[in-house]
Protein backbone atom coordinates (compact mmCIF):
# COMPACT_ATOMS: atom_id res chain seq x y z
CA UNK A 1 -55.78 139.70 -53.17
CA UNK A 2 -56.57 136.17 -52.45
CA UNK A 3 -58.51 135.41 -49.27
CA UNK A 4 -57.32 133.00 -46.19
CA UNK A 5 -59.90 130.84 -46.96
CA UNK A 6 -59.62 130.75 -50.92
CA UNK A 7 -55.64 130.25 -50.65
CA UNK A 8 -55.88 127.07 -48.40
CA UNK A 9 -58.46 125.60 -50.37
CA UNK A 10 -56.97 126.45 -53.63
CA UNK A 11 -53.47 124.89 -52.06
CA UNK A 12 -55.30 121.76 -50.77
CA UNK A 13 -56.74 120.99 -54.08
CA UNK A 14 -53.73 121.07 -56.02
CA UNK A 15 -51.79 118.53 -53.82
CA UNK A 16 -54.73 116.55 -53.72
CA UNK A 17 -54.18 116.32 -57.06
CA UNK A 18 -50.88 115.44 -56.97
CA UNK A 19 -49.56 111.30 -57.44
CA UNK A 20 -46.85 110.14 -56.26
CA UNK A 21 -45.51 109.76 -59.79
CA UNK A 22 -46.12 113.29 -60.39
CA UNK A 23 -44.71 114.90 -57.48
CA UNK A 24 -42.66 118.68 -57.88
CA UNK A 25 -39.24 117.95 -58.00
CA UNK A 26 -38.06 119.96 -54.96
CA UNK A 27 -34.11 120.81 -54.51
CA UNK A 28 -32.31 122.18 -51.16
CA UNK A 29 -29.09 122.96 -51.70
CA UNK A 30 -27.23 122.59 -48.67
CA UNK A 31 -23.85 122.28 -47.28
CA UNK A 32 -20.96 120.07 -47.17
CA UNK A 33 -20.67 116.48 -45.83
CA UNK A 34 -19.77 116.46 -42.14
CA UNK A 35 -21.57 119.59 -41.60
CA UNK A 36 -24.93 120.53 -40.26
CA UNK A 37 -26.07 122.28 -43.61
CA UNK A 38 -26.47 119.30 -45.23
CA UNK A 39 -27.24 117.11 -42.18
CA UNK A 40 -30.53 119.80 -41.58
CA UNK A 41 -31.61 119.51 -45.20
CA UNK A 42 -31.73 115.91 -45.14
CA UNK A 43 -34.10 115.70 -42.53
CA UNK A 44 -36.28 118.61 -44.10
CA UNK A 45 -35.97 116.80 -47.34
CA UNK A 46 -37.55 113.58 -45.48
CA UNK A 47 -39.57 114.71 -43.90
CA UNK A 48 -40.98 116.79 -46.54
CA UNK A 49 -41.44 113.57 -48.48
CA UNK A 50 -42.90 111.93 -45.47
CA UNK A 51 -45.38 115.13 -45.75
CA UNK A 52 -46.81 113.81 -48.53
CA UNK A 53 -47.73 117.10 -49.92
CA UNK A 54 -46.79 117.09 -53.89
CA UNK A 55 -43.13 117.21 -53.53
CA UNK A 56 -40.20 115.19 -54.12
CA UNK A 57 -37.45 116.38 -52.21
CA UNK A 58 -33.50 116.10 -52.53
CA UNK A 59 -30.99 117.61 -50.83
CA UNK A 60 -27.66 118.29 -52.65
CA UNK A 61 -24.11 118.98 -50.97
CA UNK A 62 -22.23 122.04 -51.66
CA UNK A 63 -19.98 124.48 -50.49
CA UNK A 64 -22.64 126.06 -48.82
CA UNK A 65 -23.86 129.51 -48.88
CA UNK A 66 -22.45 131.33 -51.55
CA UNK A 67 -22.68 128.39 -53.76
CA UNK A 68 -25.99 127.78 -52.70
CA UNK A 69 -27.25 131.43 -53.65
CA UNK A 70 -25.49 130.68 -57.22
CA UNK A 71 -27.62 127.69 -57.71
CA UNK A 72 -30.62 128.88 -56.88
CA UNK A 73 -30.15 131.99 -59.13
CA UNK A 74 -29.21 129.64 -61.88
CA UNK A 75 -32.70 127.65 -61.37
CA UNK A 76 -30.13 124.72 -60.58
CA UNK A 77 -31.73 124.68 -56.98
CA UNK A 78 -35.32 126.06 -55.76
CA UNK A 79 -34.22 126.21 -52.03
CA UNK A 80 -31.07 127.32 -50.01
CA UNK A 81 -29.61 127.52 -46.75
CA UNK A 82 -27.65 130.39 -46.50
CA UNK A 83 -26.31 132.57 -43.86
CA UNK A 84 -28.34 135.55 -43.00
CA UNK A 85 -24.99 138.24 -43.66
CA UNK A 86 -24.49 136.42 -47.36
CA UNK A 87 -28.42 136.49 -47.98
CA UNK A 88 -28.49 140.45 -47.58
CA UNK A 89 -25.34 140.91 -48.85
CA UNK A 90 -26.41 139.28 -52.35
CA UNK A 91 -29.75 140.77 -51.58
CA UNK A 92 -27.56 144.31 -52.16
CA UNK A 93 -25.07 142.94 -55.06
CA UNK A 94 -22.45 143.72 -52.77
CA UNK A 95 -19.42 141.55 -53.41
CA UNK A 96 -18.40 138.50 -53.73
CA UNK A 97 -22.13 139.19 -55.33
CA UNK A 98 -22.10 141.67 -59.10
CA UNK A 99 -25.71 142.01 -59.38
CA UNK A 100 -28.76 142.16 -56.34
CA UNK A 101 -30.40 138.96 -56.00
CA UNK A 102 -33.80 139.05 -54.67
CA UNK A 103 -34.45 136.89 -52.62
CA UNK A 104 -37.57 135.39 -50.29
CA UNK A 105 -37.17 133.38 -47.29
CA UNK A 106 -39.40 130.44 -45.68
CA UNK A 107 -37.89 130.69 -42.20
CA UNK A 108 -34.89 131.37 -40.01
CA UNK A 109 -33.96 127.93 -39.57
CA UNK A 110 -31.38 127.74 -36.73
CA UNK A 111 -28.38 129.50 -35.51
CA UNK A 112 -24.67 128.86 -36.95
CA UNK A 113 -22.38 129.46 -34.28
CA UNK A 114 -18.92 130.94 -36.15
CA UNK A 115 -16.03 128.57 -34.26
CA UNK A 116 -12.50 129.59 -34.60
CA UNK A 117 -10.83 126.42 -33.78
CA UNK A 118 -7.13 125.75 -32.86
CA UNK A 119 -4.74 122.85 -31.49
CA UNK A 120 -5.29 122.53 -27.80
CA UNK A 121 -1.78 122.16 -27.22
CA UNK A 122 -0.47 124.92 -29.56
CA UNK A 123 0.65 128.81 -29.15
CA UNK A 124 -2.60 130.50 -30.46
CA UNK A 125 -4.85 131.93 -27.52
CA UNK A 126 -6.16 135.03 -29.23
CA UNK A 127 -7.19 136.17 -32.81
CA UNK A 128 -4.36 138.23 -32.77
CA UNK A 129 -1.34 135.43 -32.40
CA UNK A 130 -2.72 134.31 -35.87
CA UNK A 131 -1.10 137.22 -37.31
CA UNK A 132 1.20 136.17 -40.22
CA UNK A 133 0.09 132.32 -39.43
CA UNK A 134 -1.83 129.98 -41.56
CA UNK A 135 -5.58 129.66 -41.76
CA UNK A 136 -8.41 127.97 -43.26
CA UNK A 137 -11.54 130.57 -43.57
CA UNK A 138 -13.71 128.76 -44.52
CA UNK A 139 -14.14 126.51 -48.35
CA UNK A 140 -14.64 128.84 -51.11
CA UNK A 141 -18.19 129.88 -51.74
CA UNK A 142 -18.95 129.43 -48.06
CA UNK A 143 -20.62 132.05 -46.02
CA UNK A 144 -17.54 131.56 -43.51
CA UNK A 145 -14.98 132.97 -46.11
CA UNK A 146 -17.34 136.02 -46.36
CA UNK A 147 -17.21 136.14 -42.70
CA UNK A 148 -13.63 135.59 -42.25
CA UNK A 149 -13.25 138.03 -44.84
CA UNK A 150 -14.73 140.82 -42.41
CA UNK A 151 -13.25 138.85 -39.11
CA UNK A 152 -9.55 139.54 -40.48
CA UNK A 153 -10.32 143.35 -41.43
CA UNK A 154 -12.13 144.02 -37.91
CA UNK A 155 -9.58 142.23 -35.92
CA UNK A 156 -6.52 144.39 -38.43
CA UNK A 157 -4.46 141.71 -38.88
CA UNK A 158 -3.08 140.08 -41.99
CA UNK A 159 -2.93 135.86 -41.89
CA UNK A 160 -2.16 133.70 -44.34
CA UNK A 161 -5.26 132.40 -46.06
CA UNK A 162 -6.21 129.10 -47.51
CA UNK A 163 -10.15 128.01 -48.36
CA UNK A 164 -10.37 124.41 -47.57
CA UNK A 165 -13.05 122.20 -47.58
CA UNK A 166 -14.03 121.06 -44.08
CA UNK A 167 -12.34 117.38 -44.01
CA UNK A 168 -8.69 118.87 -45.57
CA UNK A 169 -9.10 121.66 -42.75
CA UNK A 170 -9.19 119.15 -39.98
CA UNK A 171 -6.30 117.53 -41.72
CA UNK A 172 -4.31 120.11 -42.03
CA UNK A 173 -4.51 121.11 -38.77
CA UNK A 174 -4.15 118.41 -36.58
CA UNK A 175 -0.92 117.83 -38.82
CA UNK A 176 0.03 121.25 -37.70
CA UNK A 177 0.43 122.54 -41.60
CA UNK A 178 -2.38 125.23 -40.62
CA UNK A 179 -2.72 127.34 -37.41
CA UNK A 180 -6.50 127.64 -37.33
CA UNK A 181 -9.42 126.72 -39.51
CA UNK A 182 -13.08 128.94 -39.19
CA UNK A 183 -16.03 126.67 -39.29
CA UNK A 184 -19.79 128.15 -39.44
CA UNK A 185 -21.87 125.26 -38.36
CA UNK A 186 -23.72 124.21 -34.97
CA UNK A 187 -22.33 122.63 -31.76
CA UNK A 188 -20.77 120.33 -31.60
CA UNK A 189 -20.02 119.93 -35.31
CA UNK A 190 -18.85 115.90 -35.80
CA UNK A 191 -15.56 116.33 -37.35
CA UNK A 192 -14.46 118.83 -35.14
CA UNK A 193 -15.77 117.02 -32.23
CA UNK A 194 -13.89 114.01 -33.80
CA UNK A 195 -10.82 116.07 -33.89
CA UNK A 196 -11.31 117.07 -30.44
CA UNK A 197 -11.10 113.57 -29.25
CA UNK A 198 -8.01 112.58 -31.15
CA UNK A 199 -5.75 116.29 -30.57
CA UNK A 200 -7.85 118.33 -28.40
CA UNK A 201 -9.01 121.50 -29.45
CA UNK A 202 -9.63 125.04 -28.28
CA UNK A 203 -11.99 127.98 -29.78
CA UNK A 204 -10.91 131.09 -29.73
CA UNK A 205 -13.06 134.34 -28.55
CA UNK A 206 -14.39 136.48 -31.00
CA UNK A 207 -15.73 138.76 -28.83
CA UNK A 208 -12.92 141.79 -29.28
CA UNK A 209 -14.03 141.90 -32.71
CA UNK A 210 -18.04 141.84 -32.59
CA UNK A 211 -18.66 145.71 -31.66
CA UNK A 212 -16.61 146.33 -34.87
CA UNK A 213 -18.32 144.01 -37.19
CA UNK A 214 -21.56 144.71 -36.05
CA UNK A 215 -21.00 148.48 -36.60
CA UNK A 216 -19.98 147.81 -40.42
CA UNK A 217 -22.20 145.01 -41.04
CA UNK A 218 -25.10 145.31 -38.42
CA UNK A 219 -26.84 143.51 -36.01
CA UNK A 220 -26.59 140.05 -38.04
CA UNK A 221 -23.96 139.63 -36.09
CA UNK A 222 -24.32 138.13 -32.52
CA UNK A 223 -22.27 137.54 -29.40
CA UNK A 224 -23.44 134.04 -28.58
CA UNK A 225 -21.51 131.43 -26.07
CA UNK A 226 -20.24 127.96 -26.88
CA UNK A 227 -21.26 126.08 -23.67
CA UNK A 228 -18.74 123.78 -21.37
CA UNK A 229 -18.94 120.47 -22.74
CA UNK A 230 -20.48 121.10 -26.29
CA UNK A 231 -16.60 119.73 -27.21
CA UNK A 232 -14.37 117.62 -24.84
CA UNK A 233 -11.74 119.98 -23.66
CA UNK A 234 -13.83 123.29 -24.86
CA UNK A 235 -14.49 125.75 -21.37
CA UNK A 236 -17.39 128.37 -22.17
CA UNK A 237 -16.20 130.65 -24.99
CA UNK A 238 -18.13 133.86 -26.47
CA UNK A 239 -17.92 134.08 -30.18
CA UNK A 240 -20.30 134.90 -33.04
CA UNK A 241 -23.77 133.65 -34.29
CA UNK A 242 -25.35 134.53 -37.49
CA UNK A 243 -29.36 133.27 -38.26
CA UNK A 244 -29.59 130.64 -40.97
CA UNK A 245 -32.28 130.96 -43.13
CA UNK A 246 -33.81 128.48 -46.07
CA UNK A 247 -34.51 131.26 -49.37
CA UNK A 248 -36.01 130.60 -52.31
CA UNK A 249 -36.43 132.83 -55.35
CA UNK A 250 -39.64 135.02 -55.59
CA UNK A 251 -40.91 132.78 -58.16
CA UNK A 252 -41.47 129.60 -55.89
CA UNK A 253 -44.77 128.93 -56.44
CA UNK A 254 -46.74 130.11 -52.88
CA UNK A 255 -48.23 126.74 -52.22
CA UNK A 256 -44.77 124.79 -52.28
CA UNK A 257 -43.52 127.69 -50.09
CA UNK A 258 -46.40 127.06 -47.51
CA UNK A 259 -45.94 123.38 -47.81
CA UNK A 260 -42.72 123.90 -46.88
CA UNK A 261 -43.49 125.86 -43.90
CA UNK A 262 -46.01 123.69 -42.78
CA UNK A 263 -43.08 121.08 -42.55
CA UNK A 264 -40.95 123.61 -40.65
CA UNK A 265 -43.70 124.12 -38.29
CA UNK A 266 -44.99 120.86 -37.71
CA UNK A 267 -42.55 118.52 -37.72
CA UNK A 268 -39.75 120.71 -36.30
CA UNK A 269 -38.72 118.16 -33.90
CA UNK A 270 -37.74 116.12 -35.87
CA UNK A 271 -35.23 118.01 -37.97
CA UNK A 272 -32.41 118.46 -35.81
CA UNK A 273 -29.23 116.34 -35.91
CA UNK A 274 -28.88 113.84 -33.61
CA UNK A 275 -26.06 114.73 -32.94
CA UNK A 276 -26.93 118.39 -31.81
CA UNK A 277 -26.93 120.30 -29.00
CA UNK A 278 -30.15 121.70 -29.68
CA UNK A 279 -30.30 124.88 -28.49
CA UNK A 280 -29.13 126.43 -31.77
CA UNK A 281 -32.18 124.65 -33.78
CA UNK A 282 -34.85 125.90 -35.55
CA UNK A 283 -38.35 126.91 -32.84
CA UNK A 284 -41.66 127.56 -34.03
CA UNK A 285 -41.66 131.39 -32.15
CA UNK A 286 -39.16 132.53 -34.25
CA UNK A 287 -39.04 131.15 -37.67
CA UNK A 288 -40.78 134.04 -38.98
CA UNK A 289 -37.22 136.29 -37.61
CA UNK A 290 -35.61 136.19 -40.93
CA UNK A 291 -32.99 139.19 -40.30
CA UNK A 292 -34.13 142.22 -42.78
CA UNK A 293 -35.11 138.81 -45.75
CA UNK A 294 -38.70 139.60 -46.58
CA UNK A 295 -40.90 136.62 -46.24
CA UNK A 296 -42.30 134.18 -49.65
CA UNK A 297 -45.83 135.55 -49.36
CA UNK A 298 -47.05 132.20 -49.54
CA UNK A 299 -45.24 131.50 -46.40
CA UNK A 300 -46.44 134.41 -44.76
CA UNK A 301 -49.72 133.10 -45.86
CA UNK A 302 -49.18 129.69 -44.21
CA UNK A 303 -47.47 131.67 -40.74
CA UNK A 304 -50.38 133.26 -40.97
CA UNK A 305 -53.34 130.25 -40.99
CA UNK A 306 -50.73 128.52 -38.34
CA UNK A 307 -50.80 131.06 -36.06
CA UNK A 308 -52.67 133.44 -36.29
């Protein structure tokens, strides 16, 4: 077992050894464009080059956490942002998953809020007048189509479903040719805000059906509330948040996993989204609350020499 001491010093000497010219290629994958995913990993990604700890960072769009776990078990990507119900369901090989993926996590990052979003001026007030309607949940290989996988069967009711990227969702429903569209992402989220302003929008509770997911699928689930004013013509409405959390393989070497963290820790000010509310973002106290994902030793190592 390597000591405190021995593991800082041995960590400190290899990144002092490190040029710029022969930095570790480091990639997040993230999310798509317009959403907070990939808005998040930018800033971690700059501010991990900033660091100037050994690594070159880049962070990729995607289709986010699904796709994200598949490039990162591929060795296409050495970080991910991925919902904390996807993470232990691939953790398990459960489906959409075939085998168990093992997986290690750096932190718990910030929380997505799940937003069930519908035309301001149309007939859907509750999750079940989308019964036999149209809806987008979620792209494909997003943690929201996992989610609205589960939403549907807790809430027994049988919609239409499409799995559109976030931009053709908007489209599609301020052109009425959808009824709803599920978004995982914080609040406010740009392009729904954006549709907000142009169509008006409303969310729609999902608190009927979080007793029933969280008895199937645990306490990853959470009734959270969408605040008065986080969109235009949005009034205070419960629905459901689920932890994000950055993962990496177990083979990430431990001192680029406690580089990370040190990032995470010290800089974590500066990695939300300007255009956040805040609330949902990443704090120091409770990084380390990675919902049943074990810790990467090496940033349990650095948690550890942080704070005791």
């Amino acid at each position: 077992m390597i000591s405190r001491r021995a593991f800082v010093l041995a960590t400190a000497g290899l990144l002092a050894g490190c040029t710029r010219g022969s930095d570790r290629p480091l990639t997040i994958a993230a999310g798509e464009e317009g959403g907070f995913y990939l808005a998040f990993a930018k800033l971690l990604a700059d501010q991990v080059n900033q660091a100037d700890v050994g690594l070159r960072c880049t962070a990729v769009p995607t289709q986010a956490s699904v796709a994200n776990l598949e490039l990162l078990q591929s060795g296409k990507a050495d970080l991910a942002l991925v919902l904390a119900d996807t993470a232990l369901t691939a953790s398990k090989g459960n489906s959409p998953f075939t085998t168990a993926m093992p997986l290690r996590a750096l932190g718990r990052v910030y929380e997505n809020y799940m937003q069930l979003v519908v035309r301001q001026d149309g007939p859907i007030h509750s999750l079940g007048d989308l019964a036999g309607k149209t809806v987008s949940l979620g792209a494909a290989g997003s943690g929201a189509a996992l989610f609205g996988t589960r939403m549907v069967a807790a809430a027994g009711i049988q919609p239409t479903v499409s799995h559109l990227p976030l931009a053709d969702a908007v489209s599609a429903l301020a052109e009425d040719r959808i009824s709803a569209l599920l978004w995982s992402g914080g609040v406010p989220t740009p392009a729904l805000a954006d549709l907000d302003n142009r169509v008006g929008i409303r969310l729609l509770s999902l608190d009927g059906v979080t007793p029933a997911l969280r008895a199937a699928h645990g306490s990853v689930y959470e009734s959270v509330l969408v605040p008065s004013g986080a969109y235009q013509h949005v009034r205070d409405t419960r629905t459901i948040g689920v932890a994000n959390l950055l993962v990496s393989a177990p083979s990430l070497p431990p001192e680029v996993a406690g580089a990370v963290v040190s990032v995470l820790v010290t800089r974590a000010s500066r990695l939300v989204p300007q255009q956040a509310v805040g609330t949902q973002f990443l704090d120091a106290r409770t990084l380390i609350g990675t919902a049943g994902v074990p810790l990467h030793p090496g940033a349990a190592e650095r948690y550890r020499e942080l704070h005791g």
